[in-house]
C-alpha atoms as a PDB file:
ATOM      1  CA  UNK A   1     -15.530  20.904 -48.550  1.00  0.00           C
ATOM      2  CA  UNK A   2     -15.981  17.487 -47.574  1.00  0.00           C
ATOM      3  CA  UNK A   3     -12.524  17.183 -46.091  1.00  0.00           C
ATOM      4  CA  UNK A   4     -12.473  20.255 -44.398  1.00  0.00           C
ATOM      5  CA  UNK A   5     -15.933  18.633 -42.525  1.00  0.00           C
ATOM      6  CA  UNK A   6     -13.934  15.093 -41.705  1.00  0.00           C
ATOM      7  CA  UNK A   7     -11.388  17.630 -40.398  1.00  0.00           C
ATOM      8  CA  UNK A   8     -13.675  19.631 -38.115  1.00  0.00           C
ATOM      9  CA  UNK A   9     -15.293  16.400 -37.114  1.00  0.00           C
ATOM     10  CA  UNK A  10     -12.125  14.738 -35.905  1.00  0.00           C
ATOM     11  CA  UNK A  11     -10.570  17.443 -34.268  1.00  0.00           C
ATOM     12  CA  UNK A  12     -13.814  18.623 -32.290  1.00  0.00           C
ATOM     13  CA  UNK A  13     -15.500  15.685 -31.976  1.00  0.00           C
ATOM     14  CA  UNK A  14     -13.570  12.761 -32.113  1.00  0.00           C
ATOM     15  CA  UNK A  15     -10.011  13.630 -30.667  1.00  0.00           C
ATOM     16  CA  UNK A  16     -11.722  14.707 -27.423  1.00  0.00           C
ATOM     17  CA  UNK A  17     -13.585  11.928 -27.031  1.00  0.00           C
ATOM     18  CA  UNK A  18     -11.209   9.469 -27.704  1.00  0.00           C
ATOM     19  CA  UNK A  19      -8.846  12.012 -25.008  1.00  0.00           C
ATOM     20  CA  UNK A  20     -11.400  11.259 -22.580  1.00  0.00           C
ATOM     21  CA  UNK A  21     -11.865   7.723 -22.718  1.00  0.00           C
ATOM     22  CA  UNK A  22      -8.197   7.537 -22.759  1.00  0.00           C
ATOM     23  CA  UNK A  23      -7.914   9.594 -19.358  1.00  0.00           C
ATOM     24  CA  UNK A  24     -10.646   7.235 -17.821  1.00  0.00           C
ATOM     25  CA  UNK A  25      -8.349   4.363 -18.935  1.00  0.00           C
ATOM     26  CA  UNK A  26      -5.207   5.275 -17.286  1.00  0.00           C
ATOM     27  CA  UNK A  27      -7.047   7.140 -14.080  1.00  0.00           C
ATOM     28  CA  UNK A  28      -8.779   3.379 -13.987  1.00  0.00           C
ATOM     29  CA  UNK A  29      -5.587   1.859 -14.681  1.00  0.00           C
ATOM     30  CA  UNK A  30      -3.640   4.054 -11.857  1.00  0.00           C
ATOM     31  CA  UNK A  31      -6.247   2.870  -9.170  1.00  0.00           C
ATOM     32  CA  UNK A  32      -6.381  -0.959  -9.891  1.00  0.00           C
ATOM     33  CA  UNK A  33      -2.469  -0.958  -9.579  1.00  0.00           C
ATOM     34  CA  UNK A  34      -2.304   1.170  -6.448  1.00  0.00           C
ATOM     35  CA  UNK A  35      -5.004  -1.453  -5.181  1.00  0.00           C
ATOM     36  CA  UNK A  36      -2.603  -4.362  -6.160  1.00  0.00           C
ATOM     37  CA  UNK A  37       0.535  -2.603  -4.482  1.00  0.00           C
ATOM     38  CA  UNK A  38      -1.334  -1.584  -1.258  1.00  0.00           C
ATOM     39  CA  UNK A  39      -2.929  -5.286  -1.137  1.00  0.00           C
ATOM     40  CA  UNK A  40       0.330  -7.192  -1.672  1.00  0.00           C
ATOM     41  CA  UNK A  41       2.428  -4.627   1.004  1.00  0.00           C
ATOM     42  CA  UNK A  42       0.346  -4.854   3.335  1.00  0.00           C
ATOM     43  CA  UNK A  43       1.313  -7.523   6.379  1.00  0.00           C
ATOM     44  CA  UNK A  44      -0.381  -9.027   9.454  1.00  0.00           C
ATOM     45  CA  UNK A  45      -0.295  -7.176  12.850  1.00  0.00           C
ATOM     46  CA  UNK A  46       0.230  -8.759  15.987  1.00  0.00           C
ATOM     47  CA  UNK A  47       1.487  -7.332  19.762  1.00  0.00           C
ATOM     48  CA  UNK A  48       3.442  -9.094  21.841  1.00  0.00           C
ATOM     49  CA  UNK A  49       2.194  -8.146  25.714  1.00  0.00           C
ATOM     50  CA  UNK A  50       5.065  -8.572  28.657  1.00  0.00           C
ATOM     51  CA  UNK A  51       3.813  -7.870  32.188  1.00  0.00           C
ATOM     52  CA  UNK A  52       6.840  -6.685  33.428  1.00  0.00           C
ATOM     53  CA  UNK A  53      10.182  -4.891  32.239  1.00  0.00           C
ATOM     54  CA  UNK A  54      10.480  -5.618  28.697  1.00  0.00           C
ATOM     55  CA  UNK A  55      14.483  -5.450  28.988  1.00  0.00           C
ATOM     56  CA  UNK A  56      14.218  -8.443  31.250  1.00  0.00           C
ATOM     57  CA  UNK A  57      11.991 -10.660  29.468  1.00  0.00           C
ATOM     58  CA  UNK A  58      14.533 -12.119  26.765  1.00  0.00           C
ATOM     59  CA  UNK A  59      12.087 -14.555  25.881  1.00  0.00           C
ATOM     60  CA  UNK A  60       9.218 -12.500  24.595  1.00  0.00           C
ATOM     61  CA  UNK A  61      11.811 -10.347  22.467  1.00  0.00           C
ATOM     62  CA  UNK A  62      12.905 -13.365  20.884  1.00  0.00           C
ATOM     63  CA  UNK A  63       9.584 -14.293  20.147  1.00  0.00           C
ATOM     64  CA  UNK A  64       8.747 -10.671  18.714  1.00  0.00           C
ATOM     65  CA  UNK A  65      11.723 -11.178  16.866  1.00  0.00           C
ATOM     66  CA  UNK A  66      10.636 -14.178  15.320  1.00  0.00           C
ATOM     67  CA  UNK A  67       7.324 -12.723  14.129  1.00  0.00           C
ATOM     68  CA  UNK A  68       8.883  -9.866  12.923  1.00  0.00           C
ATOM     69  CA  UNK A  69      11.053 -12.490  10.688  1.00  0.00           C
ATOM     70  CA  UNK A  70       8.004 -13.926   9.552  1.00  0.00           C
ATOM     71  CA  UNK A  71       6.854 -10.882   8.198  1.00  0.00           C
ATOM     72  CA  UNK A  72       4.423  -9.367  10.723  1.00  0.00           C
ATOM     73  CA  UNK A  73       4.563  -6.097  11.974  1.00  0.00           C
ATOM     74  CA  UNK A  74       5.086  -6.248  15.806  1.00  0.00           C
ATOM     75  CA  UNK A  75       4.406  -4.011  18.452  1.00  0.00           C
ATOM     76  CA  UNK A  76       6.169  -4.365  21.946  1.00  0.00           C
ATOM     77  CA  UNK A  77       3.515  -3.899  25.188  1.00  0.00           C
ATOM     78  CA  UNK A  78       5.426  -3.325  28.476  1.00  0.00           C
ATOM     79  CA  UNK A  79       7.180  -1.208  31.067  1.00  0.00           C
ATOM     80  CA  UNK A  80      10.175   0.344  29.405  1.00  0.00           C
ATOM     81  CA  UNK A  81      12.990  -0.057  32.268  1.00  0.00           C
ATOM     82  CA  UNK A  82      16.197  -2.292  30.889  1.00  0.00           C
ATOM     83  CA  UNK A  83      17.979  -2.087  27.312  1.00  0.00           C
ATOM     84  CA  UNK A  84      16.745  -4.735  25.142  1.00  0.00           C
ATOM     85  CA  UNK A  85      18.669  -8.106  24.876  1.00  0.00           C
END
């Protein structure tokens, strides 16, 4: 009778307990490495303005260029006329 009492105890009791904390654990676990992949993708932000045609301003796409090299995420700001260089 004993036995059959550690039984009930452990399956009822215990097991989903020790289910639960293990849940919390990898839900916990999930989070903290989704922080760590979101933290290290993330890059820096800049915007490169051209007052003008940004087709004719070989300069300032060579500089966006550059940034974007360096690991930044650039955004273009101009009047779309020419192809850029």
């Amino acid at each position: 009778m004993n036995n059959d009492l550690l039984q009930f105890i452990n399956l009822w009791v215990l097991f989903p307990a020790s289910l639960f904390f293990r849940c919390i654990f990898v839900i916990i676990l999930c989070i903290l490495l989704r922080r760590l992949w979101v933290y290290k993708s993330k890059r820096r932000r800049v915007a490169v303005v051209v007052v003008g045609d940004i087709g004719r301003s070989p300069r300032m796409s060579y500089h966006a260029l550059s940034l974007a090299q360096h690991e930044f995420n650039v955004e273009l700001i101009g009047y779309a006329g020419m192809l850029l260089v």
